[in-house]
Protein backbone atom coordinates (compact mmCIF):
# COMPACT_ATOMS: atom_id res chain seq x y z
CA UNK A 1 94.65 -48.01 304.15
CA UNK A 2 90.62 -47.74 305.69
CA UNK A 3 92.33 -44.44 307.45
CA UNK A 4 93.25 -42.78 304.33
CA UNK A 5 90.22 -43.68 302.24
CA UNK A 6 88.32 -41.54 305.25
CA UNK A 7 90.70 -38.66 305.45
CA UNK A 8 90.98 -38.15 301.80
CA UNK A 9 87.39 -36.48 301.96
CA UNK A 10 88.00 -34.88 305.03
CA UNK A 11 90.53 -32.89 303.76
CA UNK A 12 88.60 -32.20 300.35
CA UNK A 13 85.96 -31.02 302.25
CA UNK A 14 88.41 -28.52 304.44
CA UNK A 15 89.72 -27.40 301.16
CA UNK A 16 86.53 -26.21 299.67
CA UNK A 17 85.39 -24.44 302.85
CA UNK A 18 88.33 -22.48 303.34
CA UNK A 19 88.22 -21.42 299.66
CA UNK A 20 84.15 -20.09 300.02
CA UNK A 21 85.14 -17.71 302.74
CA UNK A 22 87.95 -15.89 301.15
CA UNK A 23 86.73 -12.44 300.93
CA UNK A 24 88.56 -11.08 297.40
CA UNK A 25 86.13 -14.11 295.88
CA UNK A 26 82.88 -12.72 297.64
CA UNK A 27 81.75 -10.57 294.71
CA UNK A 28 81.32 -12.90 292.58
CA UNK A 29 79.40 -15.25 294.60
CA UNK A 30 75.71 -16.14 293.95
CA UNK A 31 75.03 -14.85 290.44
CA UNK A 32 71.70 -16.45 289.87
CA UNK A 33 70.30 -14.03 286.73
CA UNK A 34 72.15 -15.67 283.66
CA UNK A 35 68.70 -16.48 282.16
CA UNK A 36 66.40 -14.33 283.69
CA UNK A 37 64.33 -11.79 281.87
CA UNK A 38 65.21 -8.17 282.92
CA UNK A 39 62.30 -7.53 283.98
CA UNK A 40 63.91 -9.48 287.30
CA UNK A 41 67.27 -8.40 287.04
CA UNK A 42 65.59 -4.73 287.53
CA UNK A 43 64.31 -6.11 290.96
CA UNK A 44 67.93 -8.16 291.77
CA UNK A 45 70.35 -6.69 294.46
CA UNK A 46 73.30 -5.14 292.82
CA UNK A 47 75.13 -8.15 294.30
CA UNK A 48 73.22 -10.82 292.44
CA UNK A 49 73.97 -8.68 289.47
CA UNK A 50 77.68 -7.88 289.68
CA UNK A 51 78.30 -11.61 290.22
CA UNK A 52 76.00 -12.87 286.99
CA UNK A 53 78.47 -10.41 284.94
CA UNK A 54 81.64 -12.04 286.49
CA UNK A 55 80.42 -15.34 285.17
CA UNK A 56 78.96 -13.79 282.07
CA UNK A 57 82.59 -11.94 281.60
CA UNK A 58 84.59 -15.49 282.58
CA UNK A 59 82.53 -17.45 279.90
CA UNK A 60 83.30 -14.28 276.96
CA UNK A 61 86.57 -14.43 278.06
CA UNK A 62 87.11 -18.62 277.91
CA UNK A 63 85.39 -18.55 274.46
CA UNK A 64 87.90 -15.86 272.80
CA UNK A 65 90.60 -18.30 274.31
CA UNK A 66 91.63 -15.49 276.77
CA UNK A 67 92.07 -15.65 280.82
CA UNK A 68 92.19 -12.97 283.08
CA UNK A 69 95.43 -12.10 284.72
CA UNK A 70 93.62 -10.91 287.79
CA UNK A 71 90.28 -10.81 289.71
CA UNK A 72 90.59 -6.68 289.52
CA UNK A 73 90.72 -6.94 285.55
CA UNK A 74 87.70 -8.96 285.90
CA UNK A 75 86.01 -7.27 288.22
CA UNK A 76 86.24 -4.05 286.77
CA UNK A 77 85.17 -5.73 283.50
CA UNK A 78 82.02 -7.35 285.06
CA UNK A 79 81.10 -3.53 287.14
CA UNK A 80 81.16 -2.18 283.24
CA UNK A 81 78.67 -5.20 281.78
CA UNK A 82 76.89 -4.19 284.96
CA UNK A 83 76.62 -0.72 284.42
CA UNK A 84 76.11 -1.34 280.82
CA UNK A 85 73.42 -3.23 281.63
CA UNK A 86 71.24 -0.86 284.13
CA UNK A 87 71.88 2.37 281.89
CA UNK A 88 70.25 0.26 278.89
CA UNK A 89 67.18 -0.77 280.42
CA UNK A 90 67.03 1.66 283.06
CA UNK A 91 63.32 3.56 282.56
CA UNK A 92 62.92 1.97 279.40
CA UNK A 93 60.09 -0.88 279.10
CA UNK A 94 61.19 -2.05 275.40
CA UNK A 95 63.96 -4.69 277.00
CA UNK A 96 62.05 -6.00 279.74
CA UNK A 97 61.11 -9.33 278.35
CA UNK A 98 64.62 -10.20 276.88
CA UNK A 99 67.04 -12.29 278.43
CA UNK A 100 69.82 -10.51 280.56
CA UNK A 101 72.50 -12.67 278.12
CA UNK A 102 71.41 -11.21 275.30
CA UNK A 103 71.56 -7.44 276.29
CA UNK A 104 74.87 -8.95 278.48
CA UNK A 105 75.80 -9.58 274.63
CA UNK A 106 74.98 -6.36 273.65
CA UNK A 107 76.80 -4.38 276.24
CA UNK A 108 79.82 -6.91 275.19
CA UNK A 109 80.07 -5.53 271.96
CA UNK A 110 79.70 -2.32 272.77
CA UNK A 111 82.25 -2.78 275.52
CA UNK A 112 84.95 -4.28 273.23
CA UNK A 113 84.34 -1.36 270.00
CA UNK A 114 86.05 1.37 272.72
């Protein structure tokens, strides 16, 4: 019994490592900007910003009681927020003391009215 109380997290822990390398999932990695100012998402890596919008486009998604039915849907969903996002605050000082959700919001809107 001792031997399988040990290996039980052994083979958790092999689980979750195999699952962080798998490169379809790498895009969405590492968003850290879900409440930063933009002021700092102006000065993020396009990386740090395409993965905030996958979790920002996840969340929408969970609270209208929807799922994706792949990671391309959502992928090209969270490159839109993204883009949405730079072209709205892009050379324009107004925004840059608002929180990235709330012009994430915005673009949301906007987004769903096409």
């Amino acid at each position: 019994m001792k031997k399988i109380v040990y290996l039980i997290p052994l083979i958790l822990f092999s689980i979750s490592c195999s699952q962080k390398n798998d490169p379809e999932l790498e895009w969405m990695k590492n968003g850290t900007l879900h409440k930063k100012t933009i002021t700092e998402w102006k000065t993020a890596s396009d990386e740090n910003k395409l993965a905030t919008c996958a979790d920002f486009m996840a969340n929408i998604k969970d609270a209208d009681h929807q799922k994706y039915t792949s990671l391309n849907e959502m992928k090209v969903d969270a490159i839109n927020l993204k883009a949405c996002i730079d072209e709205g605050t892009h050379n324009n000082n107004y925004a840059d003391n608002m929180q990235i959700s709330e012009i994430a919001a915005l673009c949301y809107i906007l987004m769903k009215s096409q």
